[in-house]
Structures are given as C-alpha cells and as structure tokens.
C-alpha atoms as a PDB file:
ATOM      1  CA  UNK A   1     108.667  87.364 113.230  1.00  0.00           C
ATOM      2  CA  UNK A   2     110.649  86.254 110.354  1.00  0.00           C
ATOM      3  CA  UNK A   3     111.389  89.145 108.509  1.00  0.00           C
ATOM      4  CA  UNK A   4     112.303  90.762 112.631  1.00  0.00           C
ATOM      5  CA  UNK A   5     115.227  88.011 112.700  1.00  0.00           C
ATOM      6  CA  UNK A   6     116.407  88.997 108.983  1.00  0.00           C
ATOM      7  CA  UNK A   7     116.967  92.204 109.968  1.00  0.00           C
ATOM      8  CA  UNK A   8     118.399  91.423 112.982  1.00  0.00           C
ATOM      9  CA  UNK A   9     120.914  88.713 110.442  1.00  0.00           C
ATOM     10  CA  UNK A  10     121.627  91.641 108.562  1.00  0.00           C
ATOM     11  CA  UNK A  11     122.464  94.019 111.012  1.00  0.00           C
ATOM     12  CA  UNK A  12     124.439  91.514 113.325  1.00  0.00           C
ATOM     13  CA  UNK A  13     126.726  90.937 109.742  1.00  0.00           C
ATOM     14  CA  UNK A  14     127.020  95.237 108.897  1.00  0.00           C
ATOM     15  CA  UNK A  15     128.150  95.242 112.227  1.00  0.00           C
ATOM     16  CA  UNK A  16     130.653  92.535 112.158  1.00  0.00           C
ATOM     17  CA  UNK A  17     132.033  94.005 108.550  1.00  0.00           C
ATOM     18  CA  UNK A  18     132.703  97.571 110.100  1.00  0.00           C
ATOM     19  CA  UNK A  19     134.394  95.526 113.219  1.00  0.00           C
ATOM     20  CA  UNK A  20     136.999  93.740 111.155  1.00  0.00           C
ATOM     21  CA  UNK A  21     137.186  96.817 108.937  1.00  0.00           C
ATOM     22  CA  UNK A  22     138.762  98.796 112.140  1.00  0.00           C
ATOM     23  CA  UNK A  23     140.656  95.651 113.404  1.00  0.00           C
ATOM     24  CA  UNK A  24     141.967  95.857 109.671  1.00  0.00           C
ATOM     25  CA  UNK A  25     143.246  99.121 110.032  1.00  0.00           C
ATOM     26  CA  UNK A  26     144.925  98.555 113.173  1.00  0.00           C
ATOM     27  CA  UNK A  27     146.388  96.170 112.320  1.00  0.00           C
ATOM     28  CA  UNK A  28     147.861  98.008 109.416  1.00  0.00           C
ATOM     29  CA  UNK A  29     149.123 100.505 111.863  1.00  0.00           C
ATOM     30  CA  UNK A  30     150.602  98.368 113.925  1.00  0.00           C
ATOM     31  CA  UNK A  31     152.774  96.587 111.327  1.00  0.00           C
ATOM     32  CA  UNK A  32     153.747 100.071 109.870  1.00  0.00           C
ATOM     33  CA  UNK A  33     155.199 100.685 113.556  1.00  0.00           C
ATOM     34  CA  UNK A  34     156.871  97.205 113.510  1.00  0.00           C
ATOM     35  CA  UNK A  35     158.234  97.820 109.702  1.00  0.00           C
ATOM     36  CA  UNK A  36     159.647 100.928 109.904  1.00  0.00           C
ATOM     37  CA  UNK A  37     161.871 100.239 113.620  1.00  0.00           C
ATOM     38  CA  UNK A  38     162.659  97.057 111.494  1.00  0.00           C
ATOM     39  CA  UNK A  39     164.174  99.092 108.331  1.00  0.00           C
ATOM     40  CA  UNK A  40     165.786 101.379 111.323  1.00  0.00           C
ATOM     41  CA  UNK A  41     167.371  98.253 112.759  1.00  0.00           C
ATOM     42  CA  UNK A  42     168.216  96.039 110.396  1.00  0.00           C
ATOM     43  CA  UNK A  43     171.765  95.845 109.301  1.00  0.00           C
ATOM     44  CA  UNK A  44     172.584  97.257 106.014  1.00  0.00           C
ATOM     45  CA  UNK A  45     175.112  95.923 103.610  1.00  0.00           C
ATOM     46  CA  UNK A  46     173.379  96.234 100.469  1.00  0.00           C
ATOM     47  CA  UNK A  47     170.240  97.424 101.647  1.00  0.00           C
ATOM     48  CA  UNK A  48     168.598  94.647  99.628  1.00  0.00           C
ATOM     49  CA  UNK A  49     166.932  93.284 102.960  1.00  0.00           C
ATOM     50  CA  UNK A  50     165.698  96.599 104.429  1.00  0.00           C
ATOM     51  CA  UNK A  51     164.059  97.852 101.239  1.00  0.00           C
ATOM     52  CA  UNK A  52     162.414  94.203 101.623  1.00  0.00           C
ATOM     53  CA  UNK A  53     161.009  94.242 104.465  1.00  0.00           C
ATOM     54  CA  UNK A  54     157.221  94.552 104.417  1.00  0.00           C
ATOM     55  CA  UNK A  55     153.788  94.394 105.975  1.00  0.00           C
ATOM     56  CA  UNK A  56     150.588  92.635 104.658  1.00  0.00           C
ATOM     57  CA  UNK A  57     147.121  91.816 106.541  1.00  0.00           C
ATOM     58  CA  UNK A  58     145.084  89.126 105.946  1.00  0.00           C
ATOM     59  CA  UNK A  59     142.773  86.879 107.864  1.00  0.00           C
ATOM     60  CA  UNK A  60     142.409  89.511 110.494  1.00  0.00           C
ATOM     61  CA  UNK A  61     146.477  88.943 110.850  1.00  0.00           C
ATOM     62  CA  UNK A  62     149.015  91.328 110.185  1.00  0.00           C
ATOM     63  CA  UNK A  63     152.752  90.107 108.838  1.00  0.00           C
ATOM     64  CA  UNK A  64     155.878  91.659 109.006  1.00  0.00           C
ATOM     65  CA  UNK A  65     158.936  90.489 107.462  1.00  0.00           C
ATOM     66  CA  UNK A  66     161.103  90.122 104.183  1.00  0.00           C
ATOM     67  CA  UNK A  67     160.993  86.847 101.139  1.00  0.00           C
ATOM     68  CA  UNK A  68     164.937  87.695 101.132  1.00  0.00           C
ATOM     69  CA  UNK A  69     166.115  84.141 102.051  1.00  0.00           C
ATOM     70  CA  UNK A  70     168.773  85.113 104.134  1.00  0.00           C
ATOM     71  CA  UNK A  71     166.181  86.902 106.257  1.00  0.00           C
ATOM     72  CA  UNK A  72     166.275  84.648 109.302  1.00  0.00           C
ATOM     73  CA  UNK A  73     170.080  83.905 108.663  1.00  0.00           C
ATOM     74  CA  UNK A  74     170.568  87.930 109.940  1.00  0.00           C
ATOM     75  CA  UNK A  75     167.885  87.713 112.419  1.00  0.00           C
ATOM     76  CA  UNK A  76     168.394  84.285 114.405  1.00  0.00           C
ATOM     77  CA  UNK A  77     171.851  83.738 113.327  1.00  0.00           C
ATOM     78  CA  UNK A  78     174.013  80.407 111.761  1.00  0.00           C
ATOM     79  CA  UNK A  79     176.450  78.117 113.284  1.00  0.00           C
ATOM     80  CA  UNK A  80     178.932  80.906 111.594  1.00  0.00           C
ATOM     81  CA  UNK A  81     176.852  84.048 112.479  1.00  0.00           C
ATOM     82  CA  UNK A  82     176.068  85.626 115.643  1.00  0.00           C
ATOM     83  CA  UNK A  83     172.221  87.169 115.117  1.00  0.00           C
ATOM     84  CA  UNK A  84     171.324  90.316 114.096  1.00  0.00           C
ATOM     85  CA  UNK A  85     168.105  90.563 115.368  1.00  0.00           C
ATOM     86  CA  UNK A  86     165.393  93.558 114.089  1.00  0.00           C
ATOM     87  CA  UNK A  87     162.163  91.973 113.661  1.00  0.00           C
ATOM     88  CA  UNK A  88     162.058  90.860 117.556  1.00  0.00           C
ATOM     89  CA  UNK A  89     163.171  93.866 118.548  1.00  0.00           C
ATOM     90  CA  UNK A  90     161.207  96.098 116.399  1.00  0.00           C
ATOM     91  CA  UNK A  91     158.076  94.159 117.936  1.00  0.00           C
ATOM     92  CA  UNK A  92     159.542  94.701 121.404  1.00  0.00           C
ATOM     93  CA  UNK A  93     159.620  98.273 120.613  1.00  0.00           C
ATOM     94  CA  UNK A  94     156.097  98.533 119.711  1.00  0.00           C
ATOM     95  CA  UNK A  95     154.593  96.345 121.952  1.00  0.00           C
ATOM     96  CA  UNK A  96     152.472  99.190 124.168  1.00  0.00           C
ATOM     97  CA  UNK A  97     151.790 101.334 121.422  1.00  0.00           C
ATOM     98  CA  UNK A  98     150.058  98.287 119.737  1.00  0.00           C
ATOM     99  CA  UNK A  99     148.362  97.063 122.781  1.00  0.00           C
ATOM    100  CA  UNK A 100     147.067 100.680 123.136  1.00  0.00           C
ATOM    101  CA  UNK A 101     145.809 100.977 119.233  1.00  0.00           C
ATOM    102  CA  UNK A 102     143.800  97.750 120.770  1.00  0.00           C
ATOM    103  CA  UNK A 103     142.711  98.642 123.589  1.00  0.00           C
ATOM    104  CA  UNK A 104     138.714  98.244 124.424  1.00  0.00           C
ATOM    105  CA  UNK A 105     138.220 101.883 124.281  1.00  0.00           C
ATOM    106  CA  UNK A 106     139.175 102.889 121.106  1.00  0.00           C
ATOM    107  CA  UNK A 107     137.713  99.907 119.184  1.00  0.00           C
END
C-alpha cells in the first residue's frame, strides 16, 4: 500500500509541474500582448520609457511595466500632469484575448 501512495505522490507532483509549466507560458503570452500595446501606446519623448517597458513571471504571476521612475508620473498623472495612461489601457485591450489563452479548454 505504501509504495501505491508514493506513486500516486509522485504522479500528483509531475502533474502539478507540467500545470504551472503551461500556466507559465500563458502567462508569458499574455504579458507579451500587454507589453507590446504598451510600447504602441506609450508616449514617446525620448523613448527611454518604451524601450523600458517589460514583462517578467514569477510566482505563477506575470508583470508588466517599466523601473523608469517617472513611470507612474506618465501613466496616473501629477498635480502638474494630466495622465498618459498605456499600461491600463494596454490591459484593457487584451483583456478577452487573455481570458481566452485561460480558458478551461485549452489548459
């Protein structure tokens, strides 16, 4: 009986590593979609912020933004700057095609 429930351990854990494997890569995909409407979007003066802008996935998580500090000055604006949203938007944008990457079909 023991070694049954081992194998059942083991196989219970392979399947759990090839699930967050595909989350992984969906989540990849879907913060490529959100980056590149972003880099679209964002306003350009240098271009410093739109060649900053980035995705990374972690933790099952995925991240989009930019380590520019003035980042979320251009997006939500100052007491002497109207916003320039992208990121928001660029989310917006995306939202079904995401939804659809997750969809239970196509995990």
């Amino acid at each position: 009986m023991r070694g049954r429930k081992m194998r059942m351990v083991s196989r219970i854990n392979e399947f759990r590593g090839e699930l967050e494997r595909n989350i992984e890569q969906k989540l990849w995909k879907a913060g490529f979609y959100v980056e590149g409407d972003a880099k679209r979007m964002v306003p350009v003066d240098t271009g410093n912020l739109r060649s900053s802008i980035h995705t990374t996935v972690s933790n099952l998580t995925a991240t989009i933004g930019s380590k520019v500090f003035y980042a979320p000055f251009v997006e939500l604006g100052t007491v002497k700057m109207y916003p320039r949203p992208y990121l928001r938007p660029a989310f917006e944008n995306n939202r079904s095609k995401i939804a659809s990457l997750f969809n239970a079909g196509s995990i």
